[in-house]
Protein backbone atom coordinates (compact mmCIF):
# COMPACT_ATOMS: atom_id res chain seq x y z
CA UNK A 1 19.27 -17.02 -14.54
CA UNK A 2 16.25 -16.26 -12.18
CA UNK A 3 16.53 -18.48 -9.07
CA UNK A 4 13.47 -21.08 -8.59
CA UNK A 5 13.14 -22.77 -5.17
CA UNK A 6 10.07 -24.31 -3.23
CA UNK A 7 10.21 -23.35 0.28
CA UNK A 8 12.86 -20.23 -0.19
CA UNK A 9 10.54 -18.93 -2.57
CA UNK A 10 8.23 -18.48 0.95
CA UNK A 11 9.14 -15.53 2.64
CA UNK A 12 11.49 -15.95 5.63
CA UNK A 13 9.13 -14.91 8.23
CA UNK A 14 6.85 -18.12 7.07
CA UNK A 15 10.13 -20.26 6.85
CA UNK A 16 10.91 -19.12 10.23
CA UNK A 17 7.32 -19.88 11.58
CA UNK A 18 6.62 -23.00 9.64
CA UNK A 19 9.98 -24.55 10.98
CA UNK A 20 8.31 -24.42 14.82
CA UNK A 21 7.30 -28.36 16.08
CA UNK A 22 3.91 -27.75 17.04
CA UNK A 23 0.71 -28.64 15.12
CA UNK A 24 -1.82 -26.30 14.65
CA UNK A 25 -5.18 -26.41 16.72
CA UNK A 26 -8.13 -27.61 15.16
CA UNK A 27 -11.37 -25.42 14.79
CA UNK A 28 -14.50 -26.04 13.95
CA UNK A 29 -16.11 -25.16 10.23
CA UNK A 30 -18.93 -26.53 8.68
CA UNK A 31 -16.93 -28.57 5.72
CA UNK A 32 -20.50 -29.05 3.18
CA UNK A 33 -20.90 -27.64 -0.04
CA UNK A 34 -22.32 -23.73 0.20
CA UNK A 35 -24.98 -23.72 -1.87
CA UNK A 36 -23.78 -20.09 -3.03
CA UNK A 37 -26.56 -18.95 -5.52
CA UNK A 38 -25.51 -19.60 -9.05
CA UNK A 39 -25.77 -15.98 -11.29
CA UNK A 40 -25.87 -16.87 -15.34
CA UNK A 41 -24.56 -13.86 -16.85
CA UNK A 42 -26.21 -14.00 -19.66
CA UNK A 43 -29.44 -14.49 -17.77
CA UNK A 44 -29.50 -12.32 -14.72
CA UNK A 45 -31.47 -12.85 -12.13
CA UNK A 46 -29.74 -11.23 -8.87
CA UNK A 47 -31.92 -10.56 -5.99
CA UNK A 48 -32.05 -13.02 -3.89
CA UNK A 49 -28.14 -13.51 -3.96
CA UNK A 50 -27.58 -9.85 -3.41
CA UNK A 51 -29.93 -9.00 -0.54
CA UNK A 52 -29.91 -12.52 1.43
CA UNK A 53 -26.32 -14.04 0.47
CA UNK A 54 -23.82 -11.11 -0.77
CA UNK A 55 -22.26 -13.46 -2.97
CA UNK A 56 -22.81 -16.11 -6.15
CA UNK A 57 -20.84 -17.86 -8.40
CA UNK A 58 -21.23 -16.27 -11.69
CA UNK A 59 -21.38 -18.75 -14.33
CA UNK A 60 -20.99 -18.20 -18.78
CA UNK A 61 -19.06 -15.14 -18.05
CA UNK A 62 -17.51 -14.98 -21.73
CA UNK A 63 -13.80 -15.97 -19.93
CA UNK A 64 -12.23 -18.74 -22.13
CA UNK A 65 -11.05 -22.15 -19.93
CA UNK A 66 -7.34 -21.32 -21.71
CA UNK A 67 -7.10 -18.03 -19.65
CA UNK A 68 -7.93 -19.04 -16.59
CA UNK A 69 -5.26 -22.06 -16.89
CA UNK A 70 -2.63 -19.58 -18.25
CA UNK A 71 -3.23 -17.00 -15.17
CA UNK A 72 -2.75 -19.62 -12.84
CA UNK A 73 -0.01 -21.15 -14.16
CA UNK A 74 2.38 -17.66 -14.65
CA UNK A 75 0.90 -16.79 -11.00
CA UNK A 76 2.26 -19.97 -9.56
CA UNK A 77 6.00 -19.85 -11.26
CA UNK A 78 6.22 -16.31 -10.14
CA UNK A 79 5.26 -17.23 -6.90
CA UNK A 80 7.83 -20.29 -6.82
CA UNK A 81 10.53 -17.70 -7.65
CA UNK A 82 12.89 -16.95 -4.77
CA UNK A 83 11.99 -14.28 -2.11
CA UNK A 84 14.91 -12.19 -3.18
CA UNK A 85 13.98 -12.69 -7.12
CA UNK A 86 10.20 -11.45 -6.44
CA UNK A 87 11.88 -8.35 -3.96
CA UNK A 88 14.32 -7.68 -7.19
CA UNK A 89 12.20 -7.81 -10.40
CA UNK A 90 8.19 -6.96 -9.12
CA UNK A 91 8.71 -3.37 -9.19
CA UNK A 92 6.86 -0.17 -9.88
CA UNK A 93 3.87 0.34 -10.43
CA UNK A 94 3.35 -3.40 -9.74
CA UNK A 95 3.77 -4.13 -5.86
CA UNK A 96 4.95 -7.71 -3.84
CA UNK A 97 3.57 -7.88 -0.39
CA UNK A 98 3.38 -10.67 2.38
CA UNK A 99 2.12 -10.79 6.28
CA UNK A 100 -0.97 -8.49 5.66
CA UNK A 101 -3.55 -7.80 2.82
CA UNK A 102 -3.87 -4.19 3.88
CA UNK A 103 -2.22 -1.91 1.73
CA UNK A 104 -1.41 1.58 1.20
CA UNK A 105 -2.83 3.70 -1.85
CA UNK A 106 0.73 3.48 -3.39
CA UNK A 107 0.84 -1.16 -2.60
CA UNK A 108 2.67 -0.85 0.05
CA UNK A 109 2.12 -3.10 2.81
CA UNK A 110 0.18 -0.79 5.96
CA UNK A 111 1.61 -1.18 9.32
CA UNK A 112 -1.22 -2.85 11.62
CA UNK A 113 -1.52 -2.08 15.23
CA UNK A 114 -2.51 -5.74 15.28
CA UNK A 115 -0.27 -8.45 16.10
CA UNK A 116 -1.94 -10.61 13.88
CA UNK A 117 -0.39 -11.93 10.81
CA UNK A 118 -2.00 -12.92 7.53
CA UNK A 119 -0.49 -16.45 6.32
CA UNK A 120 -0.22 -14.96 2.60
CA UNK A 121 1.79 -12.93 0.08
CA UNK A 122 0.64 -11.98 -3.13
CA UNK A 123 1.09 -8.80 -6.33
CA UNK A 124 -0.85 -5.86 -6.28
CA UNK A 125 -1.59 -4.81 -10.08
CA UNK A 126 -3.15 -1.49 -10.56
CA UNK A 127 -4.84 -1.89 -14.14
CA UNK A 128 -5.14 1.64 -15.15
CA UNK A 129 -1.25 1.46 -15.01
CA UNK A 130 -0.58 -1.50 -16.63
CA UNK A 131 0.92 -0.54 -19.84
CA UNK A 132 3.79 1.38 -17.92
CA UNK A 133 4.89 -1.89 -16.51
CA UNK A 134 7.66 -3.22 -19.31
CA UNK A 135 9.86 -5.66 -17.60
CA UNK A 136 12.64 -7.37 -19.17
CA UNK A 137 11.95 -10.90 -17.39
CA UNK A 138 9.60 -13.16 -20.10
CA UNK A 139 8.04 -14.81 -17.44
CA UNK A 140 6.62 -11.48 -15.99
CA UNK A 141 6.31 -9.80 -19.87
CA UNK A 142 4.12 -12.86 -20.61
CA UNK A 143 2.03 -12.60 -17.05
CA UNK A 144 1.68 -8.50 -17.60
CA UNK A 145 -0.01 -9.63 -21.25
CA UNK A 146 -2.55 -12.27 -19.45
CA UNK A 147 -3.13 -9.70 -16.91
CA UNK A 148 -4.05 -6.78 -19.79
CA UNK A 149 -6.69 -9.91 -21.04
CA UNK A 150 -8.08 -10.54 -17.80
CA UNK A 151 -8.74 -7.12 -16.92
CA UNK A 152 -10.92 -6.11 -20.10
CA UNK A 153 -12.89 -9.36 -19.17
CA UNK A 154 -13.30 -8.64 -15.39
CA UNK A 155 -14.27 -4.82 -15.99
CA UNK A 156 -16.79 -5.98 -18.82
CA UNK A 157 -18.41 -8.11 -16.39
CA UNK A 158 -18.22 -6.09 -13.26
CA UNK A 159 -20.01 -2.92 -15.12
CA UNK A 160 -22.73 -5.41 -16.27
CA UNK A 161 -23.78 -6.80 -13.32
CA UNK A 162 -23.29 -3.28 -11.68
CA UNK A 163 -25.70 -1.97 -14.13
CA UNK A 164 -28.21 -4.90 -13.54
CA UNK A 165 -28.07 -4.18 -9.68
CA UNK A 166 -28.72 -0.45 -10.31
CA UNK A 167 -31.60 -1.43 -12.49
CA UNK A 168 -33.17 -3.58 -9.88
CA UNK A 169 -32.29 -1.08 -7.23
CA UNK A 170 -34.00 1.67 -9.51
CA UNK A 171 -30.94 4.10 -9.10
CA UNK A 172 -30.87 7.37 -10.82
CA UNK A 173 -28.39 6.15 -14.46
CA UNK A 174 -26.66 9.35 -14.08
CA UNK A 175 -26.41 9.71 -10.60
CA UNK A 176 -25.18 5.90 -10.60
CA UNK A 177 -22.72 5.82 -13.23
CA UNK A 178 -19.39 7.36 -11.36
CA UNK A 179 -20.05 4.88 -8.20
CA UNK A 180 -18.25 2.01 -10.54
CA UNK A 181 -15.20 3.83 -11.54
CA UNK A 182 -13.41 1.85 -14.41
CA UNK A 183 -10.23 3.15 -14.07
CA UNK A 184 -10.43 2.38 -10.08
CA UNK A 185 -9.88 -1.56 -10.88
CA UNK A 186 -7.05 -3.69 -9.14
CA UNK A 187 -5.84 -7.08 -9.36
CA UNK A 188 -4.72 -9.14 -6.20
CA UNK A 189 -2.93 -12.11 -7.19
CA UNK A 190 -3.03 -13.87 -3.65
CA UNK A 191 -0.57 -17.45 -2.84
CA UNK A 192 -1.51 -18.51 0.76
CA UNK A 193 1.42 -21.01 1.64
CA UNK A 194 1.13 -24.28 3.48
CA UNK A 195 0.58 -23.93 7.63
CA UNK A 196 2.01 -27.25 9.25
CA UNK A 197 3.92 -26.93 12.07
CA UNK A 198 3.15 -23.29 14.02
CA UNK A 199 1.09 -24.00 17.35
CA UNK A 200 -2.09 -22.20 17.28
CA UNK A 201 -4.59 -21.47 14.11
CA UNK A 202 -2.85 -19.45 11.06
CA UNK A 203 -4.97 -17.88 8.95
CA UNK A 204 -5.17 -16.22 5.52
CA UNK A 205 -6.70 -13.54 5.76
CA UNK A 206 -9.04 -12.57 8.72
CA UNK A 207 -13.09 -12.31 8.98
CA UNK A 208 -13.40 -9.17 6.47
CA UNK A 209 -15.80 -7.40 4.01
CA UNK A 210 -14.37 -5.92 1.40
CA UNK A 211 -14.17 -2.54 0.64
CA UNK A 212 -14.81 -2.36 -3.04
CA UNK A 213 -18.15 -2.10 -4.71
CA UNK A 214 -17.32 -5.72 -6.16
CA UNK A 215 -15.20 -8.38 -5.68
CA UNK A 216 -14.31 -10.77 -8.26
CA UNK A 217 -12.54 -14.08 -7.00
CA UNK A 218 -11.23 -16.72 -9.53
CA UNK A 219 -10.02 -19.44 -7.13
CA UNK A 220 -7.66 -23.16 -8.14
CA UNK A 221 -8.84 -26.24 -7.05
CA UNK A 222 -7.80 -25.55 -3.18
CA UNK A 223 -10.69 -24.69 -0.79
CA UNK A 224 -10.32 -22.42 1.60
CA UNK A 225 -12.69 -19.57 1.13
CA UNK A 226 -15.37 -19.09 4.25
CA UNK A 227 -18.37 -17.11 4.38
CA UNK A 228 -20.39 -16.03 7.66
CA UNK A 229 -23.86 -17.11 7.11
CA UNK A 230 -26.65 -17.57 9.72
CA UNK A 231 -24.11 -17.54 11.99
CA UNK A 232 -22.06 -20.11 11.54
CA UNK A 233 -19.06 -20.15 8.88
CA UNK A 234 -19.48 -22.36 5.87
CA UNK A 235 -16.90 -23.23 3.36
CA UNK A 236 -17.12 -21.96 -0.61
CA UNK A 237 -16.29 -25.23 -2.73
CA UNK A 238 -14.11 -24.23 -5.75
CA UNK A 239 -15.64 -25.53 -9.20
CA UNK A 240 -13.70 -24.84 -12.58
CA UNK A 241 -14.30 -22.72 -14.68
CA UNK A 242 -16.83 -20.16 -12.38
CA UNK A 243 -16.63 -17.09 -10.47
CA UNK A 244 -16.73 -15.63 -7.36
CA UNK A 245 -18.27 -12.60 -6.83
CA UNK A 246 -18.94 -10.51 -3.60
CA UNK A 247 -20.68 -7.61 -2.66
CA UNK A 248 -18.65 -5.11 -1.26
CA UNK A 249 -18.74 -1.96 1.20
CA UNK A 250 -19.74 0.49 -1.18
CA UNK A 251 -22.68 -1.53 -2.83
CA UNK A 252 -23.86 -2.22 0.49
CA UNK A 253 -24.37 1.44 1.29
CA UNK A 254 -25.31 2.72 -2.79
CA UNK A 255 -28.23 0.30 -2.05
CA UNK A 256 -28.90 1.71 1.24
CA UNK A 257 -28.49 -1.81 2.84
CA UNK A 258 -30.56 -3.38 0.55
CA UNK A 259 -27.54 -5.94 -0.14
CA UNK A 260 -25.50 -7.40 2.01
CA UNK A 261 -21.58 -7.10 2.03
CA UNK A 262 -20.35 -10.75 2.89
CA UNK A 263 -18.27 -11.69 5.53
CA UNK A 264 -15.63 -13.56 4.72
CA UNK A 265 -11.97 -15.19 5.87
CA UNK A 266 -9.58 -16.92 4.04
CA UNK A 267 -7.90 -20.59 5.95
CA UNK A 268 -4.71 -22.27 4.90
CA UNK A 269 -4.20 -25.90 4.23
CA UNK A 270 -1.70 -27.96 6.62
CA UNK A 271 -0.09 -29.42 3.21
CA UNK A 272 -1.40 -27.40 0.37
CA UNK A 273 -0.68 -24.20 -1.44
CA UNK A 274 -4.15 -22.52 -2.47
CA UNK A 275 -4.04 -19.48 -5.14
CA UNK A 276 -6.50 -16.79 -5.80
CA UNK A 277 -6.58 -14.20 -8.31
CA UNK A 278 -8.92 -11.13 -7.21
CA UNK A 279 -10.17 -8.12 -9.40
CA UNK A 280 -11.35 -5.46 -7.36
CA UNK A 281 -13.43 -1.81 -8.84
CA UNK A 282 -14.85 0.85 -6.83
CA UNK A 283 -16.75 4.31 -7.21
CA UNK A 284 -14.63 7.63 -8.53
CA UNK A 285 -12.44 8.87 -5.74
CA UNK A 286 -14.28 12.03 -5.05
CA UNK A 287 -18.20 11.13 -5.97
CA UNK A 288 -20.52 11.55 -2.98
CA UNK A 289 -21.99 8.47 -1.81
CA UNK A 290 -25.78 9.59 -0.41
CA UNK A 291 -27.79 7.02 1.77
CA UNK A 292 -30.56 6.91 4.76
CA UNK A 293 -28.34 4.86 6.25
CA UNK A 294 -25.04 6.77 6.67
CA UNK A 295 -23.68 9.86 6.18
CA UNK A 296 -22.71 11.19 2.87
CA UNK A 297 -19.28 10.23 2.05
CA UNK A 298 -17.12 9.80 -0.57
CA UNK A 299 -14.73 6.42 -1.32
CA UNK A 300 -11.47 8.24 -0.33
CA UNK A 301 -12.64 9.28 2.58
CA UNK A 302 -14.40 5.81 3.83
CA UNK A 303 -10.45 4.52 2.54
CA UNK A 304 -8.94 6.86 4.32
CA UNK A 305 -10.81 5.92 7.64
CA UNK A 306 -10.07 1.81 6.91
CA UNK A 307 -6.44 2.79 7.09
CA UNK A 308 -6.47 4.96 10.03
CA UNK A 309 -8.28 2.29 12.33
CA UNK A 310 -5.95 -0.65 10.85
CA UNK A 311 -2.97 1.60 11.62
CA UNK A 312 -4.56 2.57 15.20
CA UNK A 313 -7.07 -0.04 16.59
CA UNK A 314 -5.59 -3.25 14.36
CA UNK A 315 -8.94 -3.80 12.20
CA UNK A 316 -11.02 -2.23 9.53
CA UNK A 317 -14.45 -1.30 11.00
CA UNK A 318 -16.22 -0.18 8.11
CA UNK A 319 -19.50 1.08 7.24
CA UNK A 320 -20.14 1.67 11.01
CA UNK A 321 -18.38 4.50 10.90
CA UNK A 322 -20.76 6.16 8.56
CA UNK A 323 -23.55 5.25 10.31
CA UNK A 324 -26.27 8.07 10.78
């Protein structure tokens, strides 16, 4: 019998943390409603949320309600599994991590030269190796099945509104086509565990931009996602049933700047668990990414450099690296 538990199935360096007296700082955040541009994806229109936002909420996407209640509810009671039950049966090629959203090529967790820890854990499911994950558990057979569903949904949608941006950006079709790499796609199942006792702020994940060309972000009913914009931070209300999707890195520079990657952090709740499952796609490993802005370079190379500064300095830097 798999072990179920509510705050063993947190792993021990949260226990250990969570257990200290003192309450957590306040800080400041602009609590409003964003009003992120809404995207209909049956009726794109996606300029102004490209260049001057970097993000929208993507709305009749073709995803039935039933999925999205299904995902979250397998994601959650593998998550409330015990630490040692999610060490034992997540294996190979799917990957558990906790501390750090950083990971190596293979999911494993990258060693930061920052001190920093990321109040989360979550799964790392490669897509294109889905079918070679056949575990005996139901509860994980049945999530692995959801999982297969989701990711025909999110890579339909992802090369759609890819193809729209190219469109508008009036990018060579051929020339375009490898920079959103099918077989590239990830999920990151993400469960960012209650903060209330550790002195000091705790945090989810850090100020960030992602890496990917997009970012797709189905969140439950527990705010926490922030965006940077006009220079203050501003909190991303969840609403049922929608999407979230970012522009990432590698659209920023296919566009030559023309839209913007979003900054963005993640913030736990004092009392509340908040769960987000992420699909991530970017180019083909090897094609050449060619901009005024920066110097040619390919996706494995700009990955390899995110890794090396984590690894040395404690933080991605990004894009500035390319920089002509």
């Amino acid at each position: 019998m798999v072990e179920r538990s509510n705050v063993g199935s947190y792993p021990p360096v949260f226990r250990q943390l969570n257990s200290v007296g003192a309450q957590p700082k306040s800080y400041s955040v602009d609590d409003s409603q964003v009003p992120v541009p809404t995207v209909d994806l049956e009726c794109l229109s996606l300029g102004e949320a490209c260049e001057n936002w970097g993000i929208f909420r993507l709305v009749n996407h073709g995803i039935p309600c039933t999925l999205f209640t299904k995902l979250q509810h397998h994601a959650k009671m593998l998550f409330s599994l015990s630490f040692e039950s999610k060490q034992a049966l997540i294996t190979d090629p799917f990957s558990y991590f906790w501390g750090t959203p950083a990971l190596t090529s293979s999911g494993a967790a990258l060693k930061s030269a920052s001190p920093n820890m990321n109040w989360l854990e979550g799964l790392n499911v490669p897509l294109s190796q889905l079918t070679q994950f056949q575990p005996q558990d139901p509860l994980l057979h049945s999530f692995r099945l959801l999982l297969e569903e989701y990711g025909r949904h999110l890579s339909r949608i992802a090369t759609t509104l890819f193809q729209s941006m190219a469109k508008n950006l009036h990018l060579d079709p051929e020339q375009s086509e490898p920079m959103l790499e099918e077989s590239t796609g990830f999920i990151r199942v993400y469960r960012y565990p209650p903060h209330h006792s550790m002195g000091g702020e705790a945090w989810g994940m850090i100020p960030h931009t992602d890496s990917s060309v997009l970012s797709v972000v189905n969140q439950d009913q527990v705010a926490g996602l922030e965006i940077f914009k006009d220079n203050k931070w501003l909190l991303v209300d969840p609403i049922p049933n929608t999407l979230i999707v970012h522009i990432g890195d590698m659209m920023q520079a296919i566009s030559d700047d023309g839209y913007t990657s979003v900054r963005h952090r993640v913030r736990v709740k004092k009392q509340e668990e908040r769960l987000s499952i992420c699909y991530f796609v970017f180019p083909a490993e090897d094609s050449v990414i060619h901009s005024s802005k920066y110097k040619p370079f390919t996706y494995k190379e700009f990955q390899q450099q995110v890794q090396k500064d984590i690894s040395t300095i404690g933080y991605k830097v990004g894009l500035q690296r390319f920089k002509v």
